[in-house]
Protein backbone atom coordinates (compact mmCIF):
# COMPACT_ATOMS: atom_id res chain seq x y z
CA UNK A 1 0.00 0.00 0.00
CA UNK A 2 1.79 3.24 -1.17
CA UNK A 3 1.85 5.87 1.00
CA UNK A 4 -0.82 9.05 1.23
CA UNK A 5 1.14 12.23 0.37
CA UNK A 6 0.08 15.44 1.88
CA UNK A 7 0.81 18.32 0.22
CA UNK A 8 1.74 21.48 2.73
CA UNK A 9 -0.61 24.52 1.50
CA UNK A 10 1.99 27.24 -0.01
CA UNK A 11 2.14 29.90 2.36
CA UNK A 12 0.48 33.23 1.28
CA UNK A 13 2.69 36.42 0.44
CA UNK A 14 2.91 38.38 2.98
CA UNK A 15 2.06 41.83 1.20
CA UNK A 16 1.58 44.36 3.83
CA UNK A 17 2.73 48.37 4.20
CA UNK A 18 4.77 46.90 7.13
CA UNK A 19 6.48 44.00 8.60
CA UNK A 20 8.18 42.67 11.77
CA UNK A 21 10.75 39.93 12.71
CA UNK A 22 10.65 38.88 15.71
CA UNK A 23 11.77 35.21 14.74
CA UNK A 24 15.53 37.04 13.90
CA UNK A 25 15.58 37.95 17.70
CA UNK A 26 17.94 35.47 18.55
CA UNK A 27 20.26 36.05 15.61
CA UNK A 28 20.52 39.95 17.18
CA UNK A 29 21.18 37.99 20.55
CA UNK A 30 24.09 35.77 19.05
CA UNK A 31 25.51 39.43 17.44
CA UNK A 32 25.24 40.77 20.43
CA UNK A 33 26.66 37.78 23.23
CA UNK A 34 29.99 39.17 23.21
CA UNK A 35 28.82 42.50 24.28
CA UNK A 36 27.83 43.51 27.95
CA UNK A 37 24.29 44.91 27.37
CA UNK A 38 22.33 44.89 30.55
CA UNK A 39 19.23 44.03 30.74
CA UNK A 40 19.29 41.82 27.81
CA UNK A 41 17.24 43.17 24.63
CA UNK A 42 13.86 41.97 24.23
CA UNK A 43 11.53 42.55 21.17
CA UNK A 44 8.44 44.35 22.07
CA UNK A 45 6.02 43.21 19.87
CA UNK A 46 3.23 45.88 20.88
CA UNK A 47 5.18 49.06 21.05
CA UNK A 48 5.37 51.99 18.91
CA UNK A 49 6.28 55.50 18.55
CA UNK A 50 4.68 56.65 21.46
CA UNK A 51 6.16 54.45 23.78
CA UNK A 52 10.14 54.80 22.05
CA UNK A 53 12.39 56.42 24.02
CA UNK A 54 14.36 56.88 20.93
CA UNK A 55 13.55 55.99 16.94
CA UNK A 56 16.18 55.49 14.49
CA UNK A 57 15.54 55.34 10.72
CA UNK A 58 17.69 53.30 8.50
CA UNK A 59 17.69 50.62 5.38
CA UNK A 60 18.48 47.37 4.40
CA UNK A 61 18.18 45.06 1.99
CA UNK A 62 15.74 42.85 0.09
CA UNK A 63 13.52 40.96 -2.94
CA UNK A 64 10.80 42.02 -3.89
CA UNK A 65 8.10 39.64 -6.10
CA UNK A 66 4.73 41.24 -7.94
CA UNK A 67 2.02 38.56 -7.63
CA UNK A 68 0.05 40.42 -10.24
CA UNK A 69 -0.59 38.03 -12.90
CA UNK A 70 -1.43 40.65 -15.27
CA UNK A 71 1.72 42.64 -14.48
CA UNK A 72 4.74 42.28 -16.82
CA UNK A 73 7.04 42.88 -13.43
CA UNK A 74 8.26 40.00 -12.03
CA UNK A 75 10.15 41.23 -8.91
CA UNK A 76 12.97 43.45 -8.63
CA UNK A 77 15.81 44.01 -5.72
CA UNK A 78 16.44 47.14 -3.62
CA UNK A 79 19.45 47.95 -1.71
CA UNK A 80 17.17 50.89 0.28
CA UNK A 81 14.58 48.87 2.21
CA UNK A 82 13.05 51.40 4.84
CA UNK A 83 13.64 50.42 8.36
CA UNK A 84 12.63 51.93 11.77
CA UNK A 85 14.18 50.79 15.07
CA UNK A 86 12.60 51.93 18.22
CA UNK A 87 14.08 51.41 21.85
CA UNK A 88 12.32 51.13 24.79
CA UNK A 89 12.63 50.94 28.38
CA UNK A 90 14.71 47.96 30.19
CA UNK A 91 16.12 47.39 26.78
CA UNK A 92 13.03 46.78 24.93
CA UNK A 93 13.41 47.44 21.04
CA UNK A 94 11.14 46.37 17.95
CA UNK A 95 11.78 47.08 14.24
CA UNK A 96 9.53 47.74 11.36
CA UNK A 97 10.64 47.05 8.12
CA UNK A 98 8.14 49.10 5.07
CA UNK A 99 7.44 47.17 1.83
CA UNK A 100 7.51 48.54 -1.72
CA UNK A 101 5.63 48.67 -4.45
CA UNK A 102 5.66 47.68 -7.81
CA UNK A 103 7.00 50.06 -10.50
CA UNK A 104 4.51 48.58 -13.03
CA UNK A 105 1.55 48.08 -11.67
CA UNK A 106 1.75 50.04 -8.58
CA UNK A 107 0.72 46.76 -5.80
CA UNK A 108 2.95 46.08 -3.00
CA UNK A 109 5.69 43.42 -3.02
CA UNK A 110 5.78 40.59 -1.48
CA UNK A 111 9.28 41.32 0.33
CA UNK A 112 11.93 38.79 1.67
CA UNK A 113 14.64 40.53 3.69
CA UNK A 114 17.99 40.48 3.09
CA UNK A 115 18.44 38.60 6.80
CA UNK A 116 22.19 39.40 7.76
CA UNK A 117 21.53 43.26 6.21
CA UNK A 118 18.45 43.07 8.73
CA UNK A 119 20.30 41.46 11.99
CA UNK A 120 23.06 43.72 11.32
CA UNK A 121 21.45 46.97 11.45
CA UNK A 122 19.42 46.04 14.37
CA UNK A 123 22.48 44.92 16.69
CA UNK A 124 24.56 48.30 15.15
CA UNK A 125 21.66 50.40 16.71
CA UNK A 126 21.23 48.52 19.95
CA UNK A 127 25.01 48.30 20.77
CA UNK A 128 24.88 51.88 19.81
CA UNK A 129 22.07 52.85 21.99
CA UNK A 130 23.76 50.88 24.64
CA UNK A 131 27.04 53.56 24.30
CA UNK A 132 28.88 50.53 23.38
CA UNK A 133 31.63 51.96 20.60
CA UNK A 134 31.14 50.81 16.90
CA UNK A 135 32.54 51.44 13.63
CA UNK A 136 29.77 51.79 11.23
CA UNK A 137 30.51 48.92 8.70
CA UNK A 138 27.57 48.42 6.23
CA UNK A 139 28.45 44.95 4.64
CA UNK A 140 26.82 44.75 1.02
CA UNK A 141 25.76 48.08 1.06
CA UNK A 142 26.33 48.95 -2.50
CA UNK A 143 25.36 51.42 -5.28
CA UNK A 144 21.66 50.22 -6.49
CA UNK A 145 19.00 51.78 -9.13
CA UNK A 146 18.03 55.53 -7.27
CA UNK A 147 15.21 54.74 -4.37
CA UNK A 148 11.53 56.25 -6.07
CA UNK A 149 9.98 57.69 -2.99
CA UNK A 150 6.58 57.28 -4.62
CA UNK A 151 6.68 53.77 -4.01
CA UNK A 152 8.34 53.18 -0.80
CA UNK A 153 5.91 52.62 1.86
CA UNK A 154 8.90 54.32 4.26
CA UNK A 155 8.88 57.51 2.37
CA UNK A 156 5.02 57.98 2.62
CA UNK A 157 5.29 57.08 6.75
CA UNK A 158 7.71 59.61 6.94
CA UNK A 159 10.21 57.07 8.50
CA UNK A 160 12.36 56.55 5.11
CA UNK A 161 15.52 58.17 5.86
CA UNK A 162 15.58 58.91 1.83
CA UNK A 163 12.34 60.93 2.68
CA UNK A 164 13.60 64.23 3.80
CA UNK A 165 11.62 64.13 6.82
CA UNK A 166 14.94 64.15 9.06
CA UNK A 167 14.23 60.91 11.72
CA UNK A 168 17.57 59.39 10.56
């Protein structure tokens, strides 16, 4: 008797304006064991600018795909995804990372972070925060198409430090 396969239903794309990781937590904790940050970072999952003691805007990186089957765009890459990184009391921090959309068709992407741009960024800010000393090093930061405000969720939040509206 052969066996019954069960196919796993594809997950669905996650197209929001915004996003959180809290699943790379413990990456930020392994970047950040060698360092004596006291009390240990935790991710607040319900906080937001209100609540910050301090918000830092920044980027990273990350893949975009257009689910639009009527769209000619496939997906495209940016080297300037918006992130915000807001700190909190006893060492609470969350980050919010802002989608894109489309250049053809004008939907939002369905985005997969670059996850070593994302960790990195994080830890920089917390070990920064913390007044521990850091040379900014930006690994894979390099020169990419210009960012289009229009469609960087970011820029219309006001948190896109290629925005103009000064949080970074």
């Amino acid at each position: 008797m052969a066996k019954k396969k069960f196919s796993r239903p594809k997950p669905k794309p996650t197209m929001a304006p915004t996003m959180t990781f809290p699943s790379l937590h413990d990456d930020i904790l392994n970047v950040l064991s060698d360092e004596d940050i006291m009390p240990t970072p935790w991710f607040n999952t319900s906080g937001g600018d209100r609540e910050a003691m301090e918000i830092y805007s920044t980027n990273i990186m990350g893949k975009f795909r257009c689910h639009n089957q009527a769209c000619p765009k496939a997906g495209w890459a940016s080297k300037r995804v918006a992130i915000v990184i807001r700190r909190y009391t006893r060492n609470g921090y969350n980050a919010t990372v802002f989608n894109q959309r489309c250049k053809s068709c004008e939907r939002l992407g369905d985005l997969t972070i670059d996850e070593n741009s994302y960790v990195e960024r994080v830890a920089y800010r917390l070990k920064k925060w913390a007044g521990i000393p850091v040379a900014a090093v930006y690994t894979g930061l390099k020169k990419g198409p210009e960012h289009e405000k229009e469609l960087c969720e970011g820029c219309k939040r006001g948190y896109c430090e290629r925005s103009g509206y000064g949080w970074a």
